[in-house]
Protein backbone atom coordinates (compact mmCIF):
# COMPACT_ATOMS: atom_id res chain seq x y z
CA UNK A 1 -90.49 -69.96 113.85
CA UNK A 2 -90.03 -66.64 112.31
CA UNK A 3 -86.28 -66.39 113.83
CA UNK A 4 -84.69 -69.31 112.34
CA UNK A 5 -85.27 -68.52 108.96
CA UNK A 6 -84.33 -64.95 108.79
CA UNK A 7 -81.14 -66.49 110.68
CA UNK A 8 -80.37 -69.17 107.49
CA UNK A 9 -81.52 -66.89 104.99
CA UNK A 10 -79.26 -63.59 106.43
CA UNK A 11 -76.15 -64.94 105.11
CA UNK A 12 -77.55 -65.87 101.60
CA UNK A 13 -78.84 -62.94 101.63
CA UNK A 14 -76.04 -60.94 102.37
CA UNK A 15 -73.85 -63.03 99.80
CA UNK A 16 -76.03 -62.03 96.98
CA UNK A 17 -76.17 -58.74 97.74
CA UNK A 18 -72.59 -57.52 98.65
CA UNK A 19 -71.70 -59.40 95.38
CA UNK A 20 -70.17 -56.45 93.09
CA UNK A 21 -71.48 -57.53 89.26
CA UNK A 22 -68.72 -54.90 88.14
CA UNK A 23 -65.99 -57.47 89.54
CA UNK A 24 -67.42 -60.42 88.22
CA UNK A 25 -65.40 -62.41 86.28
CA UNK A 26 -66.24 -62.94 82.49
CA UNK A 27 -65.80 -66.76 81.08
CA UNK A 28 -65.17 -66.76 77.58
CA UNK A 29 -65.86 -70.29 75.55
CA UNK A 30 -62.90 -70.67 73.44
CA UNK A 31 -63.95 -73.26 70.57
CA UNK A 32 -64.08 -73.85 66.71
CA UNK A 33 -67.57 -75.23 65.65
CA UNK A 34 -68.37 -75.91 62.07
CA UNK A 35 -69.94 -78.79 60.39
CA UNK A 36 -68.12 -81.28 58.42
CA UNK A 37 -70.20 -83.11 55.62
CA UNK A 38 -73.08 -81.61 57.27
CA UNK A 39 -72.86 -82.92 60.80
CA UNK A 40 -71.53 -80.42 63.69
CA UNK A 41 -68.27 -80.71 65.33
CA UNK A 42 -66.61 -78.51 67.96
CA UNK A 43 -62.89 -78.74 68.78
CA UNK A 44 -60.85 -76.44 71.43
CA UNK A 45 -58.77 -74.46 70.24
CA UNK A 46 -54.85 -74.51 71.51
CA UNK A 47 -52.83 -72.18 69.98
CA UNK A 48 -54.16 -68.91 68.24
CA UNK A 49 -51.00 -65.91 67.29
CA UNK A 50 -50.84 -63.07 65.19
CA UNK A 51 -47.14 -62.31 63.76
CA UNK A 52 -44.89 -60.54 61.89
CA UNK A 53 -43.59 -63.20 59.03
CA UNK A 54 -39.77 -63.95 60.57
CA UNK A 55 -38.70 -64.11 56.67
CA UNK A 56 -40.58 -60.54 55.15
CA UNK A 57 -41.03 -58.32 57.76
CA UNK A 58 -44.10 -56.25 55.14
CA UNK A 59 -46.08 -59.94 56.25
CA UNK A 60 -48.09 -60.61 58.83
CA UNK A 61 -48.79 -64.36 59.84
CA UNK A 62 -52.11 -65.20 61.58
CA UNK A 63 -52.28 -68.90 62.99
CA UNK A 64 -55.39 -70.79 64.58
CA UNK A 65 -54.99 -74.71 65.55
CA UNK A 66 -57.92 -76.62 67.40
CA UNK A 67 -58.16 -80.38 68.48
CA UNK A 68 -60.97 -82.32 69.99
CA UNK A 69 -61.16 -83.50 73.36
CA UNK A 70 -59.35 -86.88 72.40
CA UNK A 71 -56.52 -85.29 69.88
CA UNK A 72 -58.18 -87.43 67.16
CA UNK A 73 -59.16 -84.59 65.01
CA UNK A 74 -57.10 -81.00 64.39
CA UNK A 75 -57.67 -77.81 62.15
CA UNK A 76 -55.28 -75.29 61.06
CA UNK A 77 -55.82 -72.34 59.66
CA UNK A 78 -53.78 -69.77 58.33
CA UNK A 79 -53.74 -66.50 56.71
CA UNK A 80 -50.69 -64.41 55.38
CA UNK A 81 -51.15 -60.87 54.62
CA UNK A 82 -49.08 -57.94 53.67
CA UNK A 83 -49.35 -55.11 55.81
CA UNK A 84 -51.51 -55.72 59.43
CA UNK A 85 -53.97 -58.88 59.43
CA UNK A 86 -57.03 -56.64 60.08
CA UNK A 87 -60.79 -58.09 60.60
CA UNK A 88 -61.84 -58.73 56.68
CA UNK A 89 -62.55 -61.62 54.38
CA UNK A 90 -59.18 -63.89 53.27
CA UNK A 91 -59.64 -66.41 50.69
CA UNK A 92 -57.81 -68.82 48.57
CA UNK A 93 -59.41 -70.22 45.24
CA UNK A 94 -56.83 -73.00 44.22
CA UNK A 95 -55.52 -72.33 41.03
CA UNK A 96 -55.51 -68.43 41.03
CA UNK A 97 -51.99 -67.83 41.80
CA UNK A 98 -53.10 -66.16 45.46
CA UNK A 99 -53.28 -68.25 48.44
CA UNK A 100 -53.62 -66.02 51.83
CA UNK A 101 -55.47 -68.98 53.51
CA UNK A 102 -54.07 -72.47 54.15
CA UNK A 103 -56.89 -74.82 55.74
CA UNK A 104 -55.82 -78.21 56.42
CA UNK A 105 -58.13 -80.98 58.52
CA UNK A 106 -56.79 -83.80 60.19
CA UNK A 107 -57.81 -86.85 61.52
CA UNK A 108 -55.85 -89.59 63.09
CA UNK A 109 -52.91 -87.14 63.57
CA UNK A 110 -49.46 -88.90 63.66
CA UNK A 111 -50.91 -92.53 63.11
CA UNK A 112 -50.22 -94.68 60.42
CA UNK A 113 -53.91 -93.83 58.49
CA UNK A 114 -53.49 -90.30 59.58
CA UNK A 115 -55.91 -88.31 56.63
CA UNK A 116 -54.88 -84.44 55.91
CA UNK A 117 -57.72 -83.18 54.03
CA UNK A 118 -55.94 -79.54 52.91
CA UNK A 119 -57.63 -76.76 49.70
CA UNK A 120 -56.92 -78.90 46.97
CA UNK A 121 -58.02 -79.83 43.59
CA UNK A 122 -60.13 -83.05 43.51
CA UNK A 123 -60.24 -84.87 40.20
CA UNK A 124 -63.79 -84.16 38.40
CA UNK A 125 -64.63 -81.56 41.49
CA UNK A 126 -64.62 -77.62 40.71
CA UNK A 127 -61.19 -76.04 42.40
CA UNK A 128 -60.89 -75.99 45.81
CA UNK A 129 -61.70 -72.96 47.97
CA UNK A 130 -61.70 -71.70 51.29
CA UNK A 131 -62.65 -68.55 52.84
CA UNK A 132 -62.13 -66.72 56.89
CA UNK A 133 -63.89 -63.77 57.66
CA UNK A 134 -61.98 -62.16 60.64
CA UNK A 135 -64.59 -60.33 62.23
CA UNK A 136 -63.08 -59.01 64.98
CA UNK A 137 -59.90 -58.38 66.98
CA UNK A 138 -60.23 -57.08 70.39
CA UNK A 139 -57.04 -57.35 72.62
CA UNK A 140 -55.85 -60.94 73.05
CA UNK A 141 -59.46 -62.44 71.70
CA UNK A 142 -59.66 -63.13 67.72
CA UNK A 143 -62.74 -63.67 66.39
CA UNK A 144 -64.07 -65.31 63.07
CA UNK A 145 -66.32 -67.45 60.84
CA UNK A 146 -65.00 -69.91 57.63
CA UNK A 147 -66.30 -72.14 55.03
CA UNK A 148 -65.14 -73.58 51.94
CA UNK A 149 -66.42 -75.82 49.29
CA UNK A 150 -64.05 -79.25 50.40
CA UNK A 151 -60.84 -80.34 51.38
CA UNK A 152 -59.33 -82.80 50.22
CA UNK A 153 -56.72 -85.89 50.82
CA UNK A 154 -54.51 -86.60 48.03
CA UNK A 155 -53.51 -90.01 49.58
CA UNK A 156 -56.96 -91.09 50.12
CA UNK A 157 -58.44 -89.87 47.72
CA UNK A 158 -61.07 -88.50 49.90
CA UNK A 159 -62.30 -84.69 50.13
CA UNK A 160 -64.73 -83.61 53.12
CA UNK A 161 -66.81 -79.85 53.11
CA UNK A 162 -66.39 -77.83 56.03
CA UNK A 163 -69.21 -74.83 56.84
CA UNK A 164 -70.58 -73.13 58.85
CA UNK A 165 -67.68 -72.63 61.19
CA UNK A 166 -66.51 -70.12 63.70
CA UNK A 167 -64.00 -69.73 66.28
CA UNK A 168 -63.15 -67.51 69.09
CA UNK A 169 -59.46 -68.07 70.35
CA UNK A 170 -57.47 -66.11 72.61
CA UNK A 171 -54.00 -65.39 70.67
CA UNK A 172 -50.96 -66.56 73.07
């Protein structure tokens, strides 16, 4: 009786062991999560780059698109910096002059009722904000949390809050 089981559990055995952990490979969950009006959403992200602006050379361009799972819902963001995008905080306050950070949300992208809920002023809401902490850059993998106060749809007349987020993207 003895026998048979050190027989079935040698080669289990001898899997687990020779493993190397060194060699293992590391899985890295690319994703945006945040909450929108308070409920949480996570979308894949499908392009992340950091470039040199192709029209001032002194800028660099830092670029982050997500979608869900069904391509109903997207979110861009983007920062412009002069000099190197290094991890920091980028903000825009709409209205001051300065706008590093473009944020737009979409939903129904490319159909008819398609909503693009962008840093905007709202009538009878404060101005529109939007902030990206980069908080790390470590070879190909960005890293980073946002928030802002709302976006909002000039069509629709509609304006949505986004926090709590954070992404990690691999750049392409």
């Amino acid at each position: 009786m003895r026998c048979p089981i050190v027989f079935l559990l040698s080669p289990f055995l001898f899997l687990v062991l020779s493993c190397n952990k060194k060699d293992s490979i590391q899985v890295t969950n690319y994703e945006m999560k945040f909450k929108k009006d308070g409920v949480k959403d996570t979308l894949i992200p499908y392009y992340c780059a950091i470039k040199t602006n192709i029209n001032n050379s002194s800028q660099t361009d830092f670029f982050l698109s997500a979608r869900s799972k069904d391509n109903r819902a997207s979110f861009d963001i983007t920062i412009q910096v002069i000099g190197a995008l290094v991890p920091g905080v980028y903000e825009t306050v709409n209205g001051s002059g300065s706008y590093p950070v473009i944020a737009d949300y979409f939903l129904d992208r490319g159909q008819a009722a398609e909503r693009d809920y962008a840093i905007d002023n709202a009538p009878a809401y404060p101005n529109g904000d939007f902030t990206v902490t980069i908080t790390s850059i470590d070879g190909n993998i960005v890293k980073g949390t946002f928030s802002g106060n709302y976006l909002y749809d000039r069509n629709y007349n509609e304006s949505i809050v986004v926090t709590d987020g954070s992404f990690i993207a691999k750049k392409h």
